[in-house]
C-alpha atoms as a PDB file:
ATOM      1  CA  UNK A   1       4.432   2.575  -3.599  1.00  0.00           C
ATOM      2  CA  UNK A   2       6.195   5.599  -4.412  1.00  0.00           C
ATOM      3  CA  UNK A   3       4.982   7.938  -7.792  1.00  0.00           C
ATOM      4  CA  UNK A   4       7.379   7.437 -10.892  1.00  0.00           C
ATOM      5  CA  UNK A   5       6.814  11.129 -10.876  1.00  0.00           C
ATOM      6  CA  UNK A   6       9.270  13.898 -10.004  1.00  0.00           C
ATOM      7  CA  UNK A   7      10.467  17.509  -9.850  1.00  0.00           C
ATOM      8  CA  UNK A   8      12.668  19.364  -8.438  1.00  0.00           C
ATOM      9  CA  UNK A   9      12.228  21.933  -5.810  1.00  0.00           C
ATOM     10  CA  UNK A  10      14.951  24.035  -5.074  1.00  0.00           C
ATOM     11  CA  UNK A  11      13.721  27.030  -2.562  1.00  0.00           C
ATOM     12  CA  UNK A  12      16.890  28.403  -2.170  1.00  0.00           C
ATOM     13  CA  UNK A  13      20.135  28.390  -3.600  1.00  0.00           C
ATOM     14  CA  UNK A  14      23.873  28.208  -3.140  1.00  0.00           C
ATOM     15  CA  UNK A  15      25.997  26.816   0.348  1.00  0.00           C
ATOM     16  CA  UNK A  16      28.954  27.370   2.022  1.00  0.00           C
ATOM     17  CA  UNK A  17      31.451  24.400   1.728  1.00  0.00           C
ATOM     18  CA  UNK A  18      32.355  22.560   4.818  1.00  0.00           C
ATOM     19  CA  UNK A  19      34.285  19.149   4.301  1.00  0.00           C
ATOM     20  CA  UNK A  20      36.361  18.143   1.503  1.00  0.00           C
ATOM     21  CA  UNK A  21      33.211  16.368  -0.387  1.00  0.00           C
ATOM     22  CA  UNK A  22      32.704  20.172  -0.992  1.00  0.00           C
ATOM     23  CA  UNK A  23      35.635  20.683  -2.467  1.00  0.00           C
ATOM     24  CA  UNK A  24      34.485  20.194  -6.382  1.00  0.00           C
ATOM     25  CA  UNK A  25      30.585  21.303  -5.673  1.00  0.00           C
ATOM     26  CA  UNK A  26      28.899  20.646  -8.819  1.00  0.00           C
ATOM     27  CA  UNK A  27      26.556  23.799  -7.921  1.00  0.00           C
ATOM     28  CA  UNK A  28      30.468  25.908  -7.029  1.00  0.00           C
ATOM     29  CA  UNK A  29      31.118  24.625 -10.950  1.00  0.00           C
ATOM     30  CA  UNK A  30      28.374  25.444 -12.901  1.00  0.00           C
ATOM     31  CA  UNK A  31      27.470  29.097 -11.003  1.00  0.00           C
ATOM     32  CA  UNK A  32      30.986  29.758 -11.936  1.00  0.00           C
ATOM     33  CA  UNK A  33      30.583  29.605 -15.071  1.00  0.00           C
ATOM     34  CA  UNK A  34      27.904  32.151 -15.043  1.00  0.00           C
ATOM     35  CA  UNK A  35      29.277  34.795 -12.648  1.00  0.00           C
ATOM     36  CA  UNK A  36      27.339  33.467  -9.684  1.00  0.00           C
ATOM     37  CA  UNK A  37      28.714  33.624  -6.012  1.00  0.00           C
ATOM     38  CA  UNK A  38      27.344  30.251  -4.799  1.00  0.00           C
ATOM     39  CA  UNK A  39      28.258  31.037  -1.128  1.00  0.00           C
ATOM     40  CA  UNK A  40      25.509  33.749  -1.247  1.00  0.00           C
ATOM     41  CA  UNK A  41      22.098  32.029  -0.516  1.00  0.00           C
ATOM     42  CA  UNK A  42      19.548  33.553  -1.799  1.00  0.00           C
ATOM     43  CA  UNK A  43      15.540  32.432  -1.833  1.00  0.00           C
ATOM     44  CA  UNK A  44      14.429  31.200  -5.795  1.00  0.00           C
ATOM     45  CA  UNK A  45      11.555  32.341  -7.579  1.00  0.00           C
ATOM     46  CA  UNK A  46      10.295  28.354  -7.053  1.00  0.00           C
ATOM     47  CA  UNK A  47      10.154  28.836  -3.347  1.00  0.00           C
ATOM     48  CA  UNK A  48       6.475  28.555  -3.184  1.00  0.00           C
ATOM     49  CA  UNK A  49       6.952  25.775  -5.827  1.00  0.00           C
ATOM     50  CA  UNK A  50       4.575  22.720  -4.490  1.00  0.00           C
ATOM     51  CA  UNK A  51       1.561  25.006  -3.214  1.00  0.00           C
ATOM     52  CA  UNK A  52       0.854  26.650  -6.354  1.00  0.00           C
ATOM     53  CA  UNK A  53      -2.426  26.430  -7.771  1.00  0.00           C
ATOM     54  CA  UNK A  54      -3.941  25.918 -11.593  1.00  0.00           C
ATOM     55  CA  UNK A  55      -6.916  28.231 -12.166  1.00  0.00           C
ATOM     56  CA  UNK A  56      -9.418  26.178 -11.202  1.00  0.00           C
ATOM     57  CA  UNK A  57      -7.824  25.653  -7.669  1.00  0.00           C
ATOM     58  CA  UNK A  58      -6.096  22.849  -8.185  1.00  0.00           C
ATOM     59  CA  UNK A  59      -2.377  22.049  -7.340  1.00  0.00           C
ATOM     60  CA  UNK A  60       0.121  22.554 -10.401  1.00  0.00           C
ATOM     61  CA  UNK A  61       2.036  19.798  -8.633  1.00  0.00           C
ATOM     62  CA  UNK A  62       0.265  16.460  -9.123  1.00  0.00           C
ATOM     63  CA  UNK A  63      -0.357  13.955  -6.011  1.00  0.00           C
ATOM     64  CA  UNK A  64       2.132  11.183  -5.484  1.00  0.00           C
ATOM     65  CA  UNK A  65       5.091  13.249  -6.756  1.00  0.00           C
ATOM     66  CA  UNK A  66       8.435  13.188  -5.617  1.00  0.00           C
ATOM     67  CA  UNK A  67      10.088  16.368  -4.645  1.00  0.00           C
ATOM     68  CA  UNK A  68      13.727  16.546  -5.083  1.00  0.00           C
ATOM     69  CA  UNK A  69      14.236  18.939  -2.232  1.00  0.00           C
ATOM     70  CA  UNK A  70      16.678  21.704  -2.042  1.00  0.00           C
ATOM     71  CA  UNK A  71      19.335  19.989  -4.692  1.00  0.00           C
ATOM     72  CA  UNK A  72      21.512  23.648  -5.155  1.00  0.00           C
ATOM     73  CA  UNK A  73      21.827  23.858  -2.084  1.00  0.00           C
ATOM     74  CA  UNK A  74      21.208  22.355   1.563  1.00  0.00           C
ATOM     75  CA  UNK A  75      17.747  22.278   3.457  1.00  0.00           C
ATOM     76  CA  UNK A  76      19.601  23.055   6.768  1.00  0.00           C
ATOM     77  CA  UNK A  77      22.101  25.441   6.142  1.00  0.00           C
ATOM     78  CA  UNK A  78      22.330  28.145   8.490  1.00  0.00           C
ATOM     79  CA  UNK A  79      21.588  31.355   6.376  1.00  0.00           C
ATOM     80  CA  UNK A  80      18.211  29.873   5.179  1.00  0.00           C
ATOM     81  CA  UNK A  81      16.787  29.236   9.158  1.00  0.00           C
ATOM     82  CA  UNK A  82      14.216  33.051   8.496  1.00  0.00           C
ATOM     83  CA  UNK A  83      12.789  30.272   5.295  1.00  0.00           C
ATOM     84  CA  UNK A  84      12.734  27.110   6.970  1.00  0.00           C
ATOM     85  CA  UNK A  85       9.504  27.364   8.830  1.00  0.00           C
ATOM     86  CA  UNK A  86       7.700  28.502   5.906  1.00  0.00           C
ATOM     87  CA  UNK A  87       9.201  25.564   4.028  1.00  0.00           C
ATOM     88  CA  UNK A  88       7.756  23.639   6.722  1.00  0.00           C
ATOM     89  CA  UNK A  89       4.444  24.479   6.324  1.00  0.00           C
ATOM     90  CA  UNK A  90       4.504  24.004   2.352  1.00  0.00           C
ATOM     91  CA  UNK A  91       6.012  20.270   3.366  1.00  0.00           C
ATOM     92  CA  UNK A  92       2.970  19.570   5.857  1.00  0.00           C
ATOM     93  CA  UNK A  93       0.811  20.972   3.374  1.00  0.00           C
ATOM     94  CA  UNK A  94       1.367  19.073   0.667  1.00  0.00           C
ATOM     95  CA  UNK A  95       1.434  15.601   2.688  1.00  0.00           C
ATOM     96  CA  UNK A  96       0.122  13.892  -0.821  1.00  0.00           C
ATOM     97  CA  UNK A  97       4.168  14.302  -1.952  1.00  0.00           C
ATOM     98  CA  UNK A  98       6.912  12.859  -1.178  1.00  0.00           C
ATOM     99  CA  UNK A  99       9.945  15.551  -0.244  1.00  0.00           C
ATOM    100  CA  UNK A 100      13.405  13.925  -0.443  1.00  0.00           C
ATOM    101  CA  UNK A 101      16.680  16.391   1.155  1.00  0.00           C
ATOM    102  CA  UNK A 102      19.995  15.130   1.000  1.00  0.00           C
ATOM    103  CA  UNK A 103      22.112  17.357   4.044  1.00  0.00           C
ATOM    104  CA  UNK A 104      25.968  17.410   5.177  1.00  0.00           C
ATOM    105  CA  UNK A 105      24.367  19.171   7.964  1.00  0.00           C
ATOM    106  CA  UNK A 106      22.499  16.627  10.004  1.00  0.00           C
ATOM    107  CA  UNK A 107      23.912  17.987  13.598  1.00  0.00           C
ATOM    108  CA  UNK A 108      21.500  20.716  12.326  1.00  0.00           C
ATOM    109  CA  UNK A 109      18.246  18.662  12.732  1.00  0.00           C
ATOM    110  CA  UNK A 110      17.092  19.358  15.886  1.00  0.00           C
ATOM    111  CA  UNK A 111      17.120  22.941  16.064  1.00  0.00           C
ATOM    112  CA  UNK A 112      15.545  23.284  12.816  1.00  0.00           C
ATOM    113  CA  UNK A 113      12.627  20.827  12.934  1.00  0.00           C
ATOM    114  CA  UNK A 114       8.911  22.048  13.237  1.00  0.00           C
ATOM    115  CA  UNK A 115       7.551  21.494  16.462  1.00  0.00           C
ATOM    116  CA  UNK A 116       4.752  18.838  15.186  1.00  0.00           C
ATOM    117  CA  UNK A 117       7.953  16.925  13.783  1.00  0.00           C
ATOM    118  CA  UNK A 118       7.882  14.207  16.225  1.00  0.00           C
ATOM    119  CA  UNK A 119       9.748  10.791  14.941  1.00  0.00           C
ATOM    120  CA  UNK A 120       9.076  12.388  11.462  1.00  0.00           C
ATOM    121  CA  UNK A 121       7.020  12.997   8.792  1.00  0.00           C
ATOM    122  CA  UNK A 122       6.052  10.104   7.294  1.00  0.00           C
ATOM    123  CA  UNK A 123       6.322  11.971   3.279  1.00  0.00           C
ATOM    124  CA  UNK A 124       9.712  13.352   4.208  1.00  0.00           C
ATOM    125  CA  UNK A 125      13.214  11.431   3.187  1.00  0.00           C
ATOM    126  CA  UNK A 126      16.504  13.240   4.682  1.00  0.00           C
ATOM    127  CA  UNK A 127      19.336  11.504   3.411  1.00  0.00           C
ATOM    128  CA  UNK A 128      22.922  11.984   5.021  1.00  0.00           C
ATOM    129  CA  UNK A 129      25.921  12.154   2.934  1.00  0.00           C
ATOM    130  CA  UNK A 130      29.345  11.103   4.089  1.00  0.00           C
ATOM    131  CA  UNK A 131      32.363  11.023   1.892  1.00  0.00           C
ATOM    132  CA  UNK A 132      35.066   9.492   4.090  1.00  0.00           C
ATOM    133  CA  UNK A 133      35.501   7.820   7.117  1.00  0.00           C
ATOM    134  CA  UNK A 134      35.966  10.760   9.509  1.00  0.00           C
ATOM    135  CA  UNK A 135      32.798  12.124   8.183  1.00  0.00           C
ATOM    136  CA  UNK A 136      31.103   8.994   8.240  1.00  0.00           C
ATOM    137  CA  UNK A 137      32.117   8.714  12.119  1.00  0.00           C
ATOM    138  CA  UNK A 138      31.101  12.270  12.705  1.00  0.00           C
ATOM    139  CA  UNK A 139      27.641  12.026  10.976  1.00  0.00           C
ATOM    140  CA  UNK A 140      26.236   9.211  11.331  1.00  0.00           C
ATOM    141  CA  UNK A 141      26.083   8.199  14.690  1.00  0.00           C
ATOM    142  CA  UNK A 142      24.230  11.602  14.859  1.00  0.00           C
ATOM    143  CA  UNK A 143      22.135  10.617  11.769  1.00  0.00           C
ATOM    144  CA  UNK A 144      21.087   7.140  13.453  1.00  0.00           C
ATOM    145  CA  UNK A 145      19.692   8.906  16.295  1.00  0.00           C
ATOM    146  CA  UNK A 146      17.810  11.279  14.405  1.00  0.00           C
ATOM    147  CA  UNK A 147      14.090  10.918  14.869  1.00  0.00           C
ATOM    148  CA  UNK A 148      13.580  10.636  10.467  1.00  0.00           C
ATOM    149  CA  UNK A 149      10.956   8.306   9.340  1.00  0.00           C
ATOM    150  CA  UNK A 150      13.124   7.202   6.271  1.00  0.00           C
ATOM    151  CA  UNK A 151      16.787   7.829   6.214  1.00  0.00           C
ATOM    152  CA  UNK A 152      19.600   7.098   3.277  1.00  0.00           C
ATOM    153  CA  UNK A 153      22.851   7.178   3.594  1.00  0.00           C
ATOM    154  CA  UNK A 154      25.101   8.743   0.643  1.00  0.00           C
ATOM    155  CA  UNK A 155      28.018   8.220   0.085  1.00  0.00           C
ATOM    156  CA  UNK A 156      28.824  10.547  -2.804  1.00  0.00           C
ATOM    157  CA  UNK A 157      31.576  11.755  -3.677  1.00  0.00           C
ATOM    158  CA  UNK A 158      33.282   8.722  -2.106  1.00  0.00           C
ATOM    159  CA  UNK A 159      36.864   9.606  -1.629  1.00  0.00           C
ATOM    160  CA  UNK A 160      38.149   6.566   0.371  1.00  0.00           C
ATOM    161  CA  UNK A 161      36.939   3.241   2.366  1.00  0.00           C
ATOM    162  CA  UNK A 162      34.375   3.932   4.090  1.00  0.00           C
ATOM    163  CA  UNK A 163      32.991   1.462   7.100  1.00  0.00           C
ATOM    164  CA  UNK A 164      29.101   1.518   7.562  1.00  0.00           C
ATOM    165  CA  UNK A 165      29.044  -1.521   9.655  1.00  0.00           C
ATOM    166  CA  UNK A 166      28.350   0.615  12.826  1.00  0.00           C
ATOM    167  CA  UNK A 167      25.776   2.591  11.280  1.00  0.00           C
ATOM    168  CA  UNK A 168      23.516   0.502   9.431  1.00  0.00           C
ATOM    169  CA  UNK A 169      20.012  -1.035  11.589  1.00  0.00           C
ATOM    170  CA  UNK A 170      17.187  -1.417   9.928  1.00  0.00           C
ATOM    171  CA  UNK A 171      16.363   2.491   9.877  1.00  0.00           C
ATOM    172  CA  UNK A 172      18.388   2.791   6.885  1.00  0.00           C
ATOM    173  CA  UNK A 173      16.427   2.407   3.608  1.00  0.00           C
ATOM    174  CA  UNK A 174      19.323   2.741   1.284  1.00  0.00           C
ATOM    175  CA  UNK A 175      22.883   3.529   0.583  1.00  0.00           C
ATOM    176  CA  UNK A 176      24.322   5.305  -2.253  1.00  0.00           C
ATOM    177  CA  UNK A 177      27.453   5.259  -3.587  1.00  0.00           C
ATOM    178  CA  UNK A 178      29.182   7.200  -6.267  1.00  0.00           C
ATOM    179  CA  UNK A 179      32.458   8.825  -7.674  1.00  0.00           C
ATOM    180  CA  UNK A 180      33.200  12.376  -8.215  1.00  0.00           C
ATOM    181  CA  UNK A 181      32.476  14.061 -11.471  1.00  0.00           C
ATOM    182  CA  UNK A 182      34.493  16.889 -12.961  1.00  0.00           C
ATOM    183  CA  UNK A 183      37.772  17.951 -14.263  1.00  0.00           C
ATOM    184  CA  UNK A 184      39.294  18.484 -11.353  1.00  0.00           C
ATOM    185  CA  UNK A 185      37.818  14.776  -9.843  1.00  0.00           C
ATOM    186  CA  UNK A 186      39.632  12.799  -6.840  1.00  0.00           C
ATOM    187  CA  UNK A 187      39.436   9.155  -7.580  1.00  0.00           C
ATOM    188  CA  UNK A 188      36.876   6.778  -6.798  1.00  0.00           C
ATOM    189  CA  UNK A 189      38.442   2.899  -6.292  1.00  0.00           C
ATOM    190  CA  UNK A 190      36.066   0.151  -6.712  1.00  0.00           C
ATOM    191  CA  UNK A 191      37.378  -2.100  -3.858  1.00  0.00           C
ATOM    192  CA  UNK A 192      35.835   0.732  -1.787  1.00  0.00           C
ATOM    193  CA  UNK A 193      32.761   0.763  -3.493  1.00  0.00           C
ATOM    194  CA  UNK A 194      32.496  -3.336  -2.860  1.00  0.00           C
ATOM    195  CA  UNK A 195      33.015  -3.193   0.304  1.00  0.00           C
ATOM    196  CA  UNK A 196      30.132  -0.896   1.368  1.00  0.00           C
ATOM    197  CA  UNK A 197      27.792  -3.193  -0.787  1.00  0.00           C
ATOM    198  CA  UNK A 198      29.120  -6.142   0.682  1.00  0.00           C
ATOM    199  CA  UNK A 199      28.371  -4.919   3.758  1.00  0.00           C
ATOM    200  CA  UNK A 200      24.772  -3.690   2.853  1.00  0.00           C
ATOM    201  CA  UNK A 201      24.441  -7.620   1.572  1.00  0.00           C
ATOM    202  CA  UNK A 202      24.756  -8.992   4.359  1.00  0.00           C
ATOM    203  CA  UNK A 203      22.501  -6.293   6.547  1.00  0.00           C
ATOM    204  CA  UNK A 204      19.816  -6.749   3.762  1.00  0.00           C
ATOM    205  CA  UNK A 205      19.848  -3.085   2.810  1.00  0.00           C
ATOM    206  CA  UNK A 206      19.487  -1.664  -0.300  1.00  0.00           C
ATOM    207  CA  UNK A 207      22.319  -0.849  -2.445  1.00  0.00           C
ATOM    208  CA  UNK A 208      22.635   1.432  -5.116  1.00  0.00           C
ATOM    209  CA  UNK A 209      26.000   2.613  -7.371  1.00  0.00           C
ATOM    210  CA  UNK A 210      25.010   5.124  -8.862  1.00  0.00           C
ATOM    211  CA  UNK A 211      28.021   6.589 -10.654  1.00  0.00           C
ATOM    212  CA  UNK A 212      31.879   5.545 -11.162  1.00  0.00           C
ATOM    213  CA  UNK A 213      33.137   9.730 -11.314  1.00  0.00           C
ATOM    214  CA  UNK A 214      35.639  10.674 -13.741  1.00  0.00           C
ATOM    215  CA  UNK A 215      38.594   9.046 -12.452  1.00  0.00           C
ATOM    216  CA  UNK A 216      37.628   5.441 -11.742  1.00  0.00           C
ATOM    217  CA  UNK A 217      39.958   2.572 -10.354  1.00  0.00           C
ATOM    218  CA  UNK A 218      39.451  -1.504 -10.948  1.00  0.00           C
ATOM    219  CA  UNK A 219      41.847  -3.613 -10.279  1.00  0.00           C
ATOM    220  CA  UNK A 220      44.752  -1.297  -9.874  1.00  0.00           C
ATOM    221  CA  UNK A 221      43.725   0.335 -13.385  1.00  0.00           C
ATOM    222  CA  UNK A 222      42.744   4.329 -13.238  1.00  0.00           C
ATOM    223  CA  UNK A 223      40.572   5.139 -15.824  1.00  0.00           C
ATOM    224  CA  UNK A 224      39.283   8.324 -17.366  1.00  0.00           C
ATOM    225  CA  UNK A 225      35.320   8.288 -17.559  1.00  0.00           C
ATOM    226  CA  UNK A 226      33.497  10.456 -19.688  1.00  0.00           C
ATOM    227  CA  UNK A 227      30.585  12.222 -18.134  1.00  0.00           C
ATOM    228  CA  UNK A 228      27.857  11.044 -20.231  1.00  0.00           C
ATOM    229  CA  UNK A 229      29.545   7.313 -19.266  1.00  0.00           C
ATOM    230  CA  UNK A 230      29.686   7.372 -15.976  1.00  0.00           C
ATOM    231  CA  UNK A 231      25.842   6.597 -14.527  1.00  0.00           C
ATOM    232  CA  UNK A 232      25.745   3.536 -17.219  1.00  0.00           C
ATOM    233  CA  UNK A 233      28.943   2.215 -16.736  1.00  0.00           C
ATOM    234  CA  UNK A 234      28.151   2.302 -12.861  1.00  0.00           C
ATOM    235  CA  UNK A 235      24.702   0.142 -14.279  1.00  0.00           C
ATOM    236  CA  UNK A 236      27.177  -2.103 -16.194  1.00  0.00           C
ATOM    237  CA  UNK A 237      28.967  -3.104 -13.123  1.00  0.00           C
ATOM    238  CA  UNK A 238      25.484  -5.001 -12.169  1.00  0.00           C
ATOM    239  CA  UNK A 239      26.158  -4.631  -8.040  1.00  0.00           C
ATOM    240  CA  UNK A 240      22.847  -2.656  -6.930  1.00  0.00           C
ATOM    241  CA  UNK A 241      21.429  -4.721  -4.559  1.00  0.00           C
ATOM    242  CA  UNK A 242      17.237  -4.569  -3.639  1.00  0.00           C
ATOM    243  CA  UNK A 243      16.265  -5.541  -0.318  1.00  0.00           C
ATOM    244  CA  UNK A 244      13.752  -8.068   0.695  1.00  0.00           C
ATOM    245  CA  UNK A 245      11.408  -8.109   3.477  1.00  0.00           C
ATOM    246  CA  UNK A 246      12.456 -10.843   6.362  1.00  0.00           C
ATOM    247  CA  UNK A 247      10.195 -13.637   6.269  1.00  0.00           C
ATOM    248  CA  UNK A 248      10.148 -13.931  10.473  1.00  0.00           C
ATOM    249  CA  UNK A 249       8.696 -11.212  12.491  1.00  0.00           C
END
């Protein structure tokens, strides 16, 4: 069983935006507001994060933690490849965590993989995010041929119906689902969120909603969700879904 523990570890920061779930980056909004460029990416002091040691040699990082990997940012973006191998070697180093990357850039795996990497690490979780359905049928037929040990699919921001049916074997842990946050939010319809967990149902895959986003739809009624709102009201709607192993080989 996975640690309750976590922290995050973000080795390097900002992105350059690619498809239109980019187009209201929560990392875009807040450096804004502090004079930051995010498409500059730039190593952070916490680069060397999980390897550092207490005085008496022990890790600062406890065993059986979750590492939220790279969450400013993502793991395979191009400007970060002179990092990546030393990144690497922290990951296979510290094989008592468990490092979890969410990328937009999964055509990227390949060529940035160590070369131990074979079907995966088995303490590594790289998650795919989708937002529509061209970027759903762009990714993830790349993303379900990926040689990843434990893959999620996210679908967050989710701007429209999205069909998973093709892409979801029993490789995929989990799929996400949530709206987008912000002033400037698109909306997020719950007929599309239904639909992917209805789906997910019936494959016996974990399902989790885990936000509505600021401008939420039921039942052909928009309404305006506060921030602080939006992960409970999401828990309110009582659709996350746990899977359960098959009882036949």
């Amino acid at each position: 069983m996975r640690s309750e523990m976590s922290s995050m570890w973000n080795l390097w920061h900002g992105c350059h935006k690619i498809s239109a779930g980019c187009q209201h980056c929560y990392v875009y909004r807040g450096d804004a507001k502090r004079g930051i460029d995010s498409s500059v990416v730039t190593q952070t002091k916490n680069f060397d994060l999980p390897v550092r040691k207490k005085r008496n040699g022990e890790y600062k990082i406890p065993s059986g933690t979750e590492m939220m990997t790279c969450f400013t940012s993502d793991f395979f973006v191009e400007d970060a490849d002179p990092w990546r191998p030393e990144a690497w070697a922290m990951i296979r180093e510290r094989n008592d965590l468990h490092f979890m990357m969410i990328t937009k850039r999964i055509h990227r795996l390949q060529e940035c993989i160590p070369e131990d990497w074979g079907d995966g690490y088995e303490h590594v979780t790289i998650c795919c995010t989708v937002e529509n359905q061209d970027r759903a049928d762009d990714r993830l037929p790349v993303y379900k041929a990926a040689p990843v040990k434990h893959k999620i699919i996210i679908c967050e921001p989710l701007l429209g119906p999205v069909d998973l049916s093709p892409y979801l074997d029993d490789t995929i842990g989990q799929v996400v689902v949530g709206g987008e946050s912000g002033k400037e939010a698109r909306i997020c319809d719950f007929d599309w969120v239904m639909n992917i967990q209805r789906v997910c149902v019936e494959r016996n895959i974990s399902f989790w909603f885990k936000q509505t986003g600021a401008r939420f739809v039921k039942d052909g009624i928009l309404y305006h969700i506060k921030r602080h709102f939006q992960h409970s009201q999401a828990r309110k709607a009582n659709i996350n879904f746990f899977s359960v192993p098959s009882l036949f080989p």
